[in-house]
PDB file of N, CA and C in Angstrom:
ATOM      1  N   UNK A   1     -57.713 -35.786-109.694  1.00  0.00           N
ATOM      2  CA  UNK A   1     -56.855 -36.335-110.719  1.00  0.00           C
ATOM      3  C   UNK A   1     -55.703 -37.044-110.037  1.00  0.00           C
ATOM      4  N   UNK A   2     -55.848 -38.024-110.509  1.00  0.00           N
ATOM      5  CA  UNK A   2     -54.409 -38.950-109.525  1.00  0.00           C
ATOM      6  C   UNK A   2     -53.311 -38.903-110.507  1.00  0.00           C
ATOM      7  N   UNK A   3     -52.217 -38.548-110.068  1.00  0.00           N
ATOM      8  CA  UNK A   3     -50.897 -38.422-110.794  1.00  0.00           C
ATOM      9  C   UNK A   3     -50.006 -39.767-110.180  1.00  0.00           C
ATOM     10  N   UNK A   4     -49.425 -40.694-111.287  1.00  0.00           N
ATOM     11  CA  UNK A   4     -48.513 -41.419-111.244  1.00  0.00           C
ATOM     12  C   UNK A   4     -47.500 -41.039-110.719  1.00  0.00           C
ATOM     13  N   UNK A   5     -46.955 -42.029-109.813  1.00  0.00           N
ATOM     14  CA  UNK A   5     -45.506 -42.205-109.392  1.00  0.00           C
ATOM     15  C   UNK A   5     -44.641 -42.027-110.269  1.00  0.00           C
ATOM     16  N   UNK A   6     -44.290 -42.504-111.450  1.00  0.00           N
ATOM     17  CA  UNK A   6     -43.993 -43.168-112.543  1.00  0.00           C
ATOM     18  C   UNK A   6     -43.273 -41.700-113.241  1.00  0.00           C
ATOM     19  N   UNK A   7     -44.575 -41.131-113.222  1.00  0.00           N
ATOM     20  CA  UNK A   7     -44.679 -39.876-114.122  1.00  0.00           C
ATOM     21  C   UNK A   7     -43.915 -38.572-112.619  1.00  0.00           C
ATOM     22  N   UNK A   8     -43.983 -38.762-112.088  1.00  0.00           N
ATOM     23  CA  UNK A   8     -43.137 -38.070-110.910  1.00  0.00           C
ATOM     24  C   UNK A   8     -41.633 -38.022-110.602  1.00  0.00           C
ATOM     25  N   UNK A   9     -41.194 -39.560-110.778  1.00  0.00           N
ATOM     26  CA  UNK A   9     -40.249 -40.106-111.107  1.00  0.00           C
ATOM     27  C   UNK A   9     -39.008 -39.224-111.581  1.00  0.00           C
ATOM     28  N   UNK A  10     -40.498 -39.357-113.049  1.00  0.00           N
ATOM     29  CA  UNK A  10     -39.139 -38.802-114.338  1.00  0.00           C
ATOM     30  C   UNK A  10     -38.930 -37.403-114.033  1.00  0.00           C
ATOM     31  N   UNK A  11     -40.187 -36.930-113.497  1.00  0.00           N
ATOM     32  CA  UNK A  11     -39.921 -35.333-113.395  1.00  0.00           C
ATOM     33  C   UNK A  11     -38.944 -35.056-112.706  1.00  0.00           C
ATOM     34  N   UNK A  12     -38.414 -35.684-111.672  1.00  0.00           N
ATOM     35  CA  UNK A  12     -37.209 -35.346-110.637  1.00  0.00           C
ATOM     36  C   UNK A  12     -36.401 -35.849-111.033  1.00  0.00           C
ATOM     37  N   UNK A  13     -36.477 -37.181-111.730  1.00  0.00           N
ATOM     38  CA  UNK A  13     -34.814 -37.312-112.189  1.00  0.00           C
ATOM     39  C   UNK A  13     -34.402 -36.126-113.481  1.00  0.00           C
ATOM     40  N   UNK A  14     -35.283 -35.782-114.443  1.00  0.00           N
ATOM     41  CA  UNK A  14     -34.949 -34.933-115.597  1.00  0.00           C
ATOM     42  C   UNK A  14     -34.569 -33.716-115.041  1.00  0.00           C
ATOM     43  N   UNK A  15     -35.358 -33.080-113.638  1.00  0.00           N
ATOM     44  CA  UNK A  15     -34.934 -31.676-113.023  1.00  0.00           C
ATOM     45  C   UNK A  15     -33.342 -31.862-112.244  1.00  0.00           C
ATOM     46  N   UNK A  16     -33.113 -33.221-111.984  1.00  0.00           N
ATOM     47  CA  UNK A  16     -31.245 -33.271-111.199  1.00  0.00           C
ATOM     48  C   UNK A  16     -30.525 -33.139-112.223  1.00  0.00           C
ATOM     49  N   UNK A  17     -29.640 -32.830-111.744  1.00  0.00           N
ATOM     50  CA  UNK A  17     -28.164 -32.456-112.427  1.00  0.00           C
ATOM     51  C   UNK A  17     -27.364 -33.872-112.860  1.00  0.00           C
ATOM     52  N   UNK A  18     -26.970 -33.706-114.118  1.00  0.00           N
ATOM     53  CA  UNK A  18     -25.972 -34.865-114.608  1.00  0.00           C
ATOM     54  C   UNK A  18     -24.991 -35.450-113.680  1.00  0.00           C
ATOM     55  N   UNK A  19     -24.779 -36.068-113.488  1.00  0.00           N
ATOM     56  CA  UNK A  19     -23.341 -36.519-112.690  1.00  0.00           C
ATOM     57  C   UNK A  19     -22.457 -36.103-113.928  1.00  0.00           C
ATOM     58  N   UNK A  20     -21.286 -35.548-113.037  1.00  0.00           N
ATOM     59  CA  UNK A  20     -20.199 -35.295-113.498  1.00  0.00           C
ATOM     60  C   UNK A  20     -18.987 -36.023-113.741  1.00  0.00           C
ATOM     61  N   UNK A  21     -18.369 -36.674-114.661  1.00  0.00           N
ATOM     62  CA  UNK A  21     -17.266 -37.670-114.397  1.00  0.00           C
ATOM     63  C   UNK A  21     -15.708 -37.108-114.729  1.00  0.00           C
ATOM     64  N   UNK A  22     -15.974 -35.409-114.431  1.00  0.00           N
ATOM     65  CA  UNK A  22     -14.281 -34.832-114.295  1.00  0.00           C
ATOM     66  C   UNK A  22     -13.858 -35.590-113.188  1.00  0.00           C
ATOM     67  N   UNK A  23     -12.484 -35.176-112.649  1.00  0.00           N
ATOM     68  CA  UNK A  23     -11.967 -35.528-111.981  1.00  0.00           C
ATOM     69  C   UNK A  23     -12.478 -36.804-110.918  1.00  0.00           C
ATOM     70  N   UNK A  24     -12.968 -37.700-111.231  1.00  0.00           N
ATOM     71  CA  UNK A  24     -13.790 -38.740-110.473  1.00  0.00           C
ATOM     72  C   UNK A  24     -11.776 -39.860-110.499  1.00  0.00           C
ATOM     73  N   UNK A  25     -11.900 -40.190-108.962  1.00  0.00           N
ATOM     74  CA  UNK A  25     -10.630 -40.730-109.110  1.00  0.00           C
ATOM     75  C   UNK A  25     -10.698 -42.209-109.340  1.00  0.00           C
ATOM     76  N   UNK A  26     -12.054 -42.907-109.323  1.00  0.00           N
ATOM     77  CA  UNK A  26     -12.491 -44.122-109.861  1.00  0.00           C
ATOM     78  C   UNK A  26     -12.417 -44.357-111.456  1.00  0.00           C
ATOM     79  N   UNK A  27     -12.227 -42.896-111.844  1.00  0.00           N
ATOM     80  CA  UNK A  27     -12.428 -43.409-113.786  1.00  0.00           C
ATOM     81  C   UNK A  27     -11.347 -44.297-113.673  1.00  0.00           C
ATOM     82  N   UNK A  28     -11.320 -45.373-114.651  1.00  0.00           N
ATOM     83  CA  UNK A  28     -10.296 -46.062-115.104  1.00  0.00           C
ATOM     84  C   UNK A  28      -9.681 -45.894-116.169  1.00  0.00           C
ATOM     85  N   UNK A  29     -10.128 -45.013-116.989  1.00  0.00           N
ATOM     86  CA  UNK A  29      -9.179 -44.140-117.953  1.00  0.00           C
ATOM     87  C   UNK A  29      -7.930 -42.925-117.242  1.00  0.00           C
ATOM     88  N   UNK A  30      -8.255 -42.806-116.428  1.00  0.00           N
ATOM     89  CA  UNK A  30      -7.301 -41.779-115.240  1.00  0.00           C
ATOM     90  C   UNK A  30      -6.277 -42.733-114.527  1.00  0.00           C
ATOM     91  N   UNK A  31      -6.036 -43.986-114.707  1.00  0.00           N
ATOM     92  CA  UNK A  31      -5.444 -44.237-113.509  1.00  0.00           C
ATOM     93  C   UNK A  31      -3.796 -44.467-113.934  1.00  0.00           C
ATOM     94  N   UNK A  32      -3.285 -44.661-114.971  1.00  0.00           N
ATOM     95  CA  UNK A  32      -1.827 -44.093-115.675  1.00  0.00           C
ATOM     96  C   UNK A  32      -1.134 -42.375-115.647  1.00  0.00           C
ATOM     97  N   UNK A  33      -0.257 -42.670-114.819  1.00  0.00           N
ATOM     98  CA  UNK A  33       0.262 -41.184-115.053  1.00  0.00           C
ATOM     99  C   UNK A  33       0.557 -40.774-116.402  1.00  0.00           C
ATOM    100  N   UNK A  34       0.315 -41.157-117.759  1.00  0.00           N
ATOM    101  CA  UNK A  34       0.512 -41.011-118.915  1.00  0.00           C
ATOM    102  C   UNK A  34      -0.719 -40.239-118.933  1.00  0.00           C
ATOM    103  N   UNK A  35      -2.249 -41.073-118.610  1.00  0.00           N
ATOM    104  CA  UNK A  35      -3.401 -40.118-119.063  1.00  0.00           C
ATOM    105  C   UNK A  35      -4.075 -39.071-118.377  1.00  0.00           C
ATOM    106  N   UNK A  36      -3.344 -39.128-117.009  1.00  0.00           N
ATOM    107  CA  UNK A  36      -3.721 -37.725-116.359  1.00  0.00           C
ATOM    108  C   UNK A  36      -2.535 -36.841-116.959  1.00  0.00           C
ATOM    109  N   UNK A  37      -1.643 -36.661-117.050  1.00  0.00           N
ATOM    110  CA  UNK A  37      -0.742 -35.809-118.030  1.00  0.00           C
ATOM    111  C   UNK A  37      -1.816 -35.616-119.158  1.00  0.00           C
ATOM    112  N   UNK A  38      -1.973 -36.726-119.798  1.00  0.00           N
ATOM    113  CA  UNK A  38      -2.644 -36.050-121.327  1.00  0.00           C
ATOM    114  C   UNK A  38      -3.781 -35.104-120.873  1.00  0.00           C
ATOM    115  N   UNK A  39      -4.413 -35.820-119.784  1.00  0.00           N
ATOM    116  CA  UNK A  39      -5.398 -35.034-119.695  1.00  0.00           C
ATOM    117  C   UNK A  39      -5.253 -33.488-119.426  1.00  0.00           C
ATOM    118  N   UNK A  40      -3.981 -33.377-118.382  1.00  0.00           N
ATOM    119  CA  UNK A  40      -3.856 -31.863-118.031  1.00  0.00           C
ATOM    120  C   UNK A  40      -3.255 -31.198-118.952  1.00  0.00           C
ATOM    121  N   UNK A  41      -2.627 -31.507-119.907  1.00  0.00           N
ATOM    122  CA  UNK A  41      -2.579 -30.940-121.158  1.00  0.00           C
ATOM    123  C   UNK A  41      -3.448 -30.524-122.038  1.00  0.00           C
ATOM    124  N   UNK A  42      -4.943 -31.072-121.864  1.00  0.00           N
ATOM    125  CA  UNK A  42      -5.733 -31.397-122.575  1.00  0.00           C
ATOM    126  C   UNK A  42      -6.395 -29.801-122.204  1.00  0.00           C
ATOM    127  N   UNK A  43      -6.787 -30.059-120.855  1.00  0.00           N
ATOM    128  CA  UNK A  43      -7.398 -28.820-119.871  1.00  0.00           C
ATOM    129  C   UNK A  43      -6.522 -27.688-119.736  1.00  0.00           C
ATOM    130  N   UNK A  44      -5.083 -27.711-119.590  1.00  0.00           N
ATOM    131  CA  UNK A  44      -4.164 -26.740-119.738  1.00  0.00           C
ATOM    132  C   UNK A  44      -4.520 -25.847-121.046  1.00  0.00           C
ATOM    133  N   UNK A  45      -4.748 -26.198-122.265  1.00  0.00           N
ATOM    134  CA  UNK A  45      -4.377 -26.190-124.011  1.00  0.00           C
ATOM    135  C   UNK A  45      -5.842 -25.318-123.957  1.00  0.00           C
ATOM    136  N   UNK A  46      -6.970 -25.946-123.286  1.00  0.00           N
ATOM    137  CA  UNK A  46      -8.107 -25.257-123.545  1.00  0.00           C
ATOM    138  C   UNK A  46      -8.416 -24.190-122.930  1.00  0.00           C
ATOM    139  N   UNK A  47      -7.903 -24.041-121.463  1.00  0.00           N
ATOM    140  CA  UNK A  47      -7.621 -22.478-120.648  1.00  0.00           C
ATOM    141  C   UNK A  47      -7.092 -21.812-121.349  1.00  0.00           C
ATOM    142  N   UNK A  48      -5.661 -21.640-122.326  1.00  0.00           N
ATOM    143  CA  UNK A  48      -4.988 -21.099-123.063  1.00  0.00           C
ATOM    144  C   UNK A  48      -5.776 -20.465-124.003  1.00  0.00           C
ATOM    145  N   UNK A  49      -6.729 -21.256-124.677  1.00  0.00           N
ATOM    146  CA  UNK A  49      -7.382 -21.077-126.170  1.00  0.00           C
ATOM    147  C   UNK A  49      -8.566 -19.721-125.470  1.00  0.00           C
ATOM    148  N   UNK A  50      -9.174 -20.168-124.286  1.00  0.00           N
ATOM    149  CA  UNK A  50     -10.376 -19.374-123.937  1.00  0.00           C
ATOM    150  C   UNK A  50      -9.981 -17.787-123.674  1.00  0.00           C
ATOM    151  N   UNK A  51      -8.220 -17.903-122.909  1.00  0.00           N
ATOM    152  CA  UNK A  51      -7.519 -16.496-122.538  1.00  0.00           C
ATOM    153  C   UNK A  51      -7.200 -15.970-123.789  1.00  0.00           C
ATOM    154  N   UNK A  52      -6.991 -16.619-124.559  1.00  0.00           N
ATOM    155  CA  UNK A  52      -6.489 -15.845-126.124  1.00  0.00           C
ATOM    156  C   UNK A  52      -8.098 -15.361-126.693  1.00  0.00           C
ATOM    157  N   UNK A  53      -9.211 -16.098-126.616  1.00  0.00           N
ATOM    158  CA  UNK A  53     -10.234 -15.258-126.829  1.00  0.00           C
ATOM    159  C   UNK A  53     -10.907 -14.583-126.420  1.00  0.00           C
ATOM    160  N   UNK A  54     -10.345 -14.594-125.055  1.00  0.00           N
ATOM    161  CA  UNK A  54     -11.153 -13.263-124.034  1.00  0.00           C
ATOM    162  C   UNK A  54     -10.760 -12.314-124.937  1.00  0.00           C
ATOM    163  N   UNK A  55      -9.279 -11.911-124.543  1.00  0.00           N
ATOM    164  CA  UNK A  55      -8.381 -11.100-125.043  1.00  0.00           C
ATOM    165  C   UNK A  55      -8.764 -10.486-126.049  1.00  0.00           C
ATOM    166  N   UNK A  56      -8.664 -11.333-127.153  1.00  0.00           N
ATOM    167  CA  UNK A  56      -9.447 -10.969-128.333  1.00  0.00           C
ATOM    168  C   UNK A  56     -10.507  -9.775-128.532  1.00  0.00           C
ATOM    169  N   UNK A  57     -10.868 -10.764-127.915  1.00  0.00           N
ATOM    170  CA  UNK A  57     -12.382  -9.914-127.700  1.00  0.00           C
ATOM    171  C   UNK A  57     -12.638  -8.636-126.976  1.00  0.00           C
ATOM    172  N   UNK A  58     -11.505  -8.422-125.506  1.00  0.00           N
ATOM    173  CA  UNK A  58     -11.766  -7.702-125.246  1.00  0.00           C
ATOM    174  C   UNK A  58     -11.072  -6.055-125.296  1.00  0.00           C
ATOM    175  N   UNK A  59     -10.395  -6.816-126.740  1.00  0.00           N
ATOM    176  CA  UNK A  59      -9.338  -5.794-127.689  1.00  0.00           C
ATOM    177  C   UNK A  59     -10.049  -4.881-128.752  1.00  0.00           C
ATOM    178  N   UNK A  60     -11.143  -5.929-129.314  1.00  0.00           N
ATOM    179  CA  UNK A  60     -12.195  -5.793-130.357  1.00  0.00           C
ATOM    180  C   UNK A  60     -13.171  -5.033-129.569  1.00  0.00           C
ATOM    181  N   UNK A  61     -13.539  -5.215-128.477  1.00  0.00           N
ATOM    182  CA  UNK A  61     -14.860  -4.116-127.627  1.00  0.00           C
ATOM    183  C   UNK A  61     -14.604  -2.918-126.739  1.00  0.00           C
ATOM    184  N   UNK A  62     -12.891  -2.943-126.607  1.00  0.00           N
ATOM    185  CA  UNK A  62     -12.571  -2.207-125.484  1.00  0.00           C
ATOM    186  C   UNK A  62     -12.601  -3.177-124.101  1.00  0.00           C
ATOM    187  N   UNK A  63     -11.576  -3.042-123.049  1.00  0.00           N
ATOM    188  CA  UNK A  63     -11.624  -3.664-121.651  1.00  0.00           C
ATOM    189  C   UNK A  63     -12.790  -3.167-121.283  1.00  0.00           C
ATOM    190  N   UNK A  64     -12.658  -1.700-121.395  1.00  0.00           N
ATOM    191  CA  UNK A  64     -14.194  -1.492-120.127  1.00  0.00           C
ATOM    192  C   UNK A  64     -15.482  -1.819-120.489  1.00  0.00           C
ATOM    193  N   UNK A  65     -15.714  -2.019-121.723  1.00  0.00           N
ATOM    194  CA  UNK A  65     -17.329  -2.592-121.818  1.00  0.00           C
ATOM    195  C   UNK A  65     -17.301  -3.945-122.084  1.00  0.00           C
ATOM    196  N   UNK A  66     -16.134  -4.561-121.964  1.00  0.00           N
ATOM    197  CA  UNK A  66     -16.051  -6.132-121.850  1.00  0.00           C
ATOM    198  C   UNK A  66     -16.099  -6.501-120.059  1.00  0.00           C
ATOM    199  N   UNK A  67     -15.146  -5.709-119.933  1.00  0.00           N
ATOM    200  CA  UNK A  67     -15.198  -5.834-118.285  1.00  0.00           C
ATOM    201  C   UNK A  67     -16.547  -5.437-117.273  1.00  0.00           C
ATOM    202  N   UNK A  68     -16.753  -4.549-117.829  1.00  0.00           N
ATOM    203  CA  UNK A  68     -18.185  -4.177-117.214  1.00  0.00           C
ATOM    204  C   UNK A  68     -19.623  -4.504-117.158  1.00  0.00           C
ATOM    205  N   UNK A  69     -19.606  -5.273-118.424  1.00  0.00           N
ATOM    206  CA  UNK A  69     -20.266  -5.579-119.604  1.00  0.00           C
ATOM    207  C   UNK A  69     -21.983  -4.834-119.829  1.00  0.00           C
ATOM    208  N   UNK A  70     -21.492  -3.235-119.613  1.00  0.00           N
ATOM    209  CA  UNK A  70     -22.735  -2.764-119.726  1.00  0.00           C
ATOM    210  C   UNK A  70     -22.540  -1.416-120.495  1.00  0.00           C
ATOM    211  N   UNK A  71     -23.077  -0.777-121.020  1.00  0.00           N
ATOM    212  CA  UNK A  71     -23.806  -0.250-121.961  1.00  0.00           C
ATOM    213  C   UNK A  71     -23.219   1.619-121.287  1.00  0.00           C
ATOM    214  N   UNK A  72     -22.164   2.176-121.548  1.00  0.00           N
ATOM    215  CA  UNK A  72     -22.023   3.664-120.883  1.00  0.00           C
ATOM    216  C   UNK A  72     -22.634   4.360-121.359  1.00  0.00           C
ATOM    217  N   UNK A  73     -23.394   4.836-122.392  1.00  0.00           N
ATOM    218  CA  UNK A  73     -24.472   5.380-122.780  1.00  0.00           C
ATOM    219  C   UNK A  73     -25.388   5.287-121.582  1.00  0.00           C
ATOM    220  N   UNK A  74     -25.864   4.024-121.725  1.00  0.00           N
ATOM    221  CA  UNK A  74     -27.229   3.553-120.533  1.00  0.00           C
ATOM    222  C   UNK A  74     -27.021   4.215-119.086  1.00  0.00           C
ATOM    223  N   UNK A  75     -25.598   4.150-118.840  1.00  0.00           N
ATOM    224  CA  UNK A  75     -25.199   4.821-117.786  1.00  0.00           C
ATOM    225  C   UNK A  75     -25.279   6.142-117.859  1.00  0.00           C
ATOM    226  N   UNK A  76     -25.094   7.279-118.395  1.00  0.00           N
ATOM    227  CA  UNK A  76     -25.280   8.455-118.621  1.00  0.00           C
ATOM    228  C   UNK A  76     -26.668   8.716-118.542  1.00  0.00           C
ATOM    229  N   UNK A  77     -27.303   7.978-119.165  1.00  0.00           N
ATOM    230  CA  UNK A  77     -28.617   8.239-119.328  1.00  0.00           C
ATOM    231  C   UNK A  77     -29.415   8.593-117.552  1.00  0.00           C
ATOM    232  N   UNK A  78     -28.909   7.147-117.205  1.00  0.00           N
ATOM    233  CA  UNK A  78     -29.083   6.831-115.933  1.00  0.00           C
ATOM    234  C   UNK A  78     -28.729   7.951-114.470  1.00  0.00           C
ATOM    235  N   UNK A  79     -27.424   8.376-115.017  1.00  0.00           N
ATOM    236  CA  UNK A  79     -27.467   9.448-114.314  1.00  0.00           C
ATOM    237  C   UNK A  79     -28.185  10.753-113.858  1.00  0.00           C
ATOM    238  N   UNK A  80     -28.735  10.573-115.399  1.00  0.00           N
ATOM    239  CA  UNK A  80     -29.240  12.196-115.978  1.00  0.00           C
ATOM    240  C   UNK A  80     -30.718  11.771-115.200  1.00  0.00           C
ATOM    241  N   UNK A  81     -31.034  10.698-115.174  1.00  0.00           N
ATOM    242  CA  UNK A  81     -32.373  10.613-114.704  1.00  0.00           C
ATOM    243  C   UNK A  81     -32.578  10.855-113.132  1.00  0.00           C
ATOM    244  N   UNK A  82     -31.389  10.099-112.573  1.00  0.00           N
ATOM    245  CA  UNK A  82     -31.197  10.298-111.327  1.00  0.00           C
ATOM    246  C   UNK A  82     -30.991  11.633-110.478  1.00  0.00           C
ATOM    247  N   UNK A  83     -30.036  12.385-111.460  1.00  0.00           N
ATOM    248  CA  UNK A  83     -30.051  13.617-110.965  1.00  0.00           C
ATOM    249  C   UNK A  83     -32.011  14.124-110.846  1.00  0.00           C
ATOM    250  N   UNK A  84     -32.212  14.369-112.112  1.00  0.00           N
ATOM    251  CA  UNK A  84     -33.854  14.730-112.250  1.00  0.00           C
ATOM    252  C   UNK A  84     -34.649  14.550-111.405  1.00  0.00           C
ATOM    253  N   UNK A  85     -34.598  13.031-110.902  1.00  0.00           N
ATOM    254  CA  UNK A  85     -35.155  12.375-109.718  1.00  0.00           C
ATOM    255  C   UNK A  85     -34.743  13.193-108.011  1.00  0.00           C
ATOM    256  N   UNK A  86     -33.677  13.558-107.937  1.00  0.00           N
ATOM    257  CA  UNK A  86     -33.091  14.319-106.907  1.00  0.00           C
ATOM    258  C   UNK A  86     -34.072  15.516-106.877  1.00  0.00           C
ATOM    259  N   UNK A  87     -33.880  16.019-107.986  1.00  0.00           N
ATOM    260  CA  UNK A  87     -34.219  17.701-108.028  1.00  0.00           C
ATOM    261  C   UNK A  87     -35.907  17.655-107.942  1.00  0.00           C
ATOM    262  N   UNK A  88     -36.389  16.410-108.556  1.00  0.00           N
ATOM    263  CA  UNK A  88     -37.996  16.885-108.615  1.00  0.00           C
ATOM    264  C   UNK A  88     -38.321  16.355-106.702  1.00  0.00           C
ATOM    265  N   UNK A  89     -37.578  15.507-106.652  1.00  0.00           N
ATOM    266  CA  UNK A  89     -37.842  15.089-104.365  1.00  0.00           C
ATOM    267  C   UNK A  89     -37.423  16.066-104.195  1.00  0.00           C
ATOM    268  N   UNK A  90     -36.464  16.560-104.132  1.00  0.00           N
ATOM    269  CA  UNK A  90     -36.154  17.976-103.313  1.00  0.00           C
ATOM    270  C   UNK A  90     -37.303  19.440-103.639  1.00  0.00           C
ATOM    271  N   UNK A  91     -38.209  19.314-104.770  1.00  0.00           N
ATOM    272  CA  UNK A  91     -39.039  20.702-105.349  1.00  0.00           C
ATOM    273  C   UNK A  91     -40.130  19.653-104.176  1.00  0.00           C
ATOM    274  N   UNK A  92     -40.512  18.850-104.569  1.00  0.00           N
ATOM    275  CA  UNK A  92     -41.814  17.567-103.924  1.00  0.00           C
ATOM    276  C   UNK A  92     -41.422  18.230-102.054  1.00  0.00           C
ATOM    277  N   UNK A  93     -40.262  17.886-101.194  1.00  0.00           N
ATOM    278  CA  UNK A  93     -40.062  18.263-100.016  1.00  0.00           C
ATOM    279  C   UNK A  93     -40.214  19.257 -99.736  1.00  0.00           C
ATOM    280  N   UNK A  94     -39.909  20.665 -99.986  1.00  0.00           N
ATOM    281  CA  UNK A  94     -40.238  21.996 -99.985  1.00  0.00           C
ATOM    282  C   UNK A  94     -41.675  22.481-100.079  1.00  0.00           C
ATOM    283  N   UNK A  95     -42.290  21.738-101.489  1.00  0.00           N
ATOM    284  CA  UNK A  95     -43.920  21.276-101.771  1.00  0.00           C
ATOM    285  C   UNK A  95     -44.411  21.204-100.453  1.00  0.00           C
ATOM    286  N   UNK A  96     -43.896  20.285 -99.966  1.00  0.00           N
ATOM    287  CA  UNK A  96     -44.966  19.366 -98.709  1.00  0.00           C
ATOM    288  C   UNK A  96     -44.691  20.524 -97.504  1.00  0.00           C
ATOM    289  N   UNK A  97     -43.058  20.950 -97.380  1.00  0.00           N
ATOM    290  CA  UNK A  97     -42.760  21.479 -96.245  1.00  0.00           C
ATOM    291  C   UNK A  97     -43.714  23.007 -96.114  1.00  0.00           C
ATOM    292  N   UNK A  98     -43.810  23.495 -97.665  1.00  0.00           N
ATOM    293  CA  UNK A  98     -45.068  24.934 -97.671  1.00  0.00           C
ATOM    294  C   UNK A  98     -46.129  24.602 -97.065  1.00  0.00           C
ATOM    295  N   UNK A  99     -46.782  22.851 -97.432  1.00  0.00           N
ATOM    296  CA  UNK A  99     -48.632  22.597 -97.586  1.00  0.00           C
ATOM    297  C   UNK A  99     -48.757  22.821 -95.630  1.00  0.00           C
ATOM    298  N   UNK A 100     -47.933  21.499 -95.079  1.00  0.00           N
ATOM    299  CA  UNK A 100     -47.468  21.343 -93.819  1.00  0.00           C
ATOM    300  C   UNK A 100     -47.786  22.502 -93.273  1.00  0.00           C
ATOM    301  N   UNK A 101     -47.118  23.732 -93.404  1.00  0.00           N
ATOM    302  CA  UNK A 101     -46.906  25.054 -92.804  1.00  0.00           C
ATOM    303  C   UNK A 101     -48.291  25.647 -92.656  1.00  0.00           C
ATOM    304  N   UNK A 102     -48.996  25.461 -94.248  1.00  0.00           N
ATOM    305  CA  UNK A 102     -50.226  26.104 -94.310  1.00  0.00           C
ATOM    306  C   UNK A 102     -51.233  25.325 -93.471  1.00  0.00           C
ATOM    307  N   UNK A 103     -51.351  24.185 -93.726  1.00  0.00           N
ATOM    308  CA  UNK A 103     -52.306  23.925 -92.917  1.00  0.00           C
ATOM    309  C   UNK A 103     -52.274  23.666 -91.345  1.00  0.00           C
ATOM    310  N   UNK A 104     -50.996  23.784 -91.089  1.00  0.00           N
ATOM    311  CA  UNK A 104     -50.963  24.253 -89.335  1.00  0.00           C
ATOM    312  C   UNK A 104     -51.464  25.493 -89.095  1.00  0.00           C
ATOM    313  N   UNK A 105     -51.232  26.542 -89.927  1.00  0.00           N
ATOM    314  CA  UNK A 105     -51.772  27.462 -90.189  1.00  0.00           C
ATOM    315  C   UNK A 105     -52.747  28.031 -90.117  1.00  0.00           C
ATOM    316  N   UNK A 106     -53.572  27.342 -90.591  1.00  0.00           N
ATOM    317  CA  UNK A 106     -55.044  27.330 -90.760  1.00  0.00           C
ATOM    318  C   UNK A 106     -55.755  26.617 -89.631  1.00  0.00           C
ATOM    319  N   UNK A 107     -55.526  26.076 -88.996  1.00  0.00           N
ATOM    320  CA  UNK A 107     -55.476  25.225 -87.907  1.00  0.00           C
ATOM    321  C   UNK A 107     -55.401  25.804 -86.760  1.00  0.00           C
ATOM    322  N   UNK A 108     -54.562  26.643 -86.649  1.00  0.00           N
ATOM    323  CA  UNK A 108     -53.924  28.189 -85.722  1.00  0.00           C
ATOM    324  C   UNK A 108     -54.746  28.988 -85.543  1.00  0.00           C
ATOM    325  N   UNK A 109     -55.976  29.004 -86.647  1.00  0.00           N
ATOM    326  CA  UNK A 109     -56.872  30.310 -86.888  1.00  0.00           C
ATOM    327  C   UNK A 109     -56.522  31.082 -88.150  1.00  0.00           C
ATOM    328  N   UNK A 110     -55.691  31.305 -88.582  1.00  0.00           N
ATOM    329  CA  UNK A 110     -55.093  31.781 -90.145  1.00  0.00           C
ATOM    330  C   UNK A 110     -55.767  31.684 -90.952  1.00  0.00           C
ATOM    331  N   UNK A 111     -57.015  32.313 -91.199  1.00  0.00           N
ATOM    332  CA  UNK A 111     -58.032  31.366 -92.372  1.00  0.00           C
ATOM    333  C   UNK A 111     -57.443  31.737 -93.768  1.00  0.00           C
ATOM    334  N   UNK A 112     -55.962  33.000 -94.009  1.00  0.00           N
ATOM    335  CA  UNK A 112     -56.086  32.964 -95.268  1.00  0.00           C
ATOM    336  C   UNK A 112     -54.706  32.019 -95.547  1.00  0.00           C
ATOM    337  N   UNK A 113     -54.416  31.123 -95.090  1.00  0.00           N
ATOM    338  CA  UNK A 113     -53.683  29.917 -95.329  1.00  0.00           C
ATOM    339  C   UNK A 113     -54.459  28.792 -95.597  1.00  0.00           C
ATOM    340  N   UNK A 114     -55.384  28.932 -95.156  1.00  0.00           N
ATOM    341  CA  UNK A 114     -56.481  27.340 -95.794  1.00  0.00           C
ATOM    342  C   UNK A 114     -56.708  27.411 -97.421  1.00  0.00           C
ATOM    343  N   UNK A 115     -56.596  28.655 -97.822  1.00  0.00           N
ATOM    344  CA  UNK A 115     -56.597  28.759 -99.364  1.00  0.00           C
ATOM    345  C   UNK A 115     -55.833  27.356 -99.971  1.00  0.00           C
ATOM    346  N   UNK A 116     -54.473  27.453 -99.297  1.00  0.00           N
ATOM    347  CA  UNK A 116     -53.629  26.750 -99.800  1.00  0.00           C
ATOM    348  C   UNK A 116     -53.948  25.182-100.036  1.00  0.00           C
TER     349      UNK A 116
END
């Protein structure tokens, strides 16, 4: 199957990234100290608006599950499993460290350790 150039093309230009025309010092709308003022007012006004709705928000959810942004339940849970996980490797190591024993054991001549 022969695939077009054409059709390749577009695929790589549609997968690049937009050019960006912030701070580009060629705009010619930028070049008055009147409209870079407006502008940093512009960008100033909207940092302001986004900190007043963090805030907001993270008044309405609590800091720590805004800040964290995860689930303390899930965490508890998580723990509880982890511990579990500890305790059943540590019963599992002891497990192995008995089988180990026995079958050196048996190995030794011990035939009533081969049971094991």
């Amino acid at each position: 199957m022969k695939v077009s150039p054409f059709i390749c093309a577009a695929i790589a230009a549609a997968m690049m990234p937009a050019v960006a025309l912030a701070d580009d010092p060629h705009d010619p709308t930028m070049r008055s100290p009147a409209a870079r003022a407006r502008d940093r007012a512009m960008t100033r006004q909207l940092n302001l608006d986004e900190m007043a709705r963090v805030r907001q928000r993270d008044a309405r959810n609590g800091w720590r599950a805004a800040r964290a942004g995860r689930n303390y339940a899930a965490d508890d849970e998580y723990a509880a499993r982890s511990r579990d996980y500890v305790h059943d490797r540590q019963q599992y190591e002891r497990d192995m460290a008995d089988w180990r024993r026995a079958v050196a054991a048996c190995r030794a001549g011990d035939y009533s350790a081969c049971d094991n």
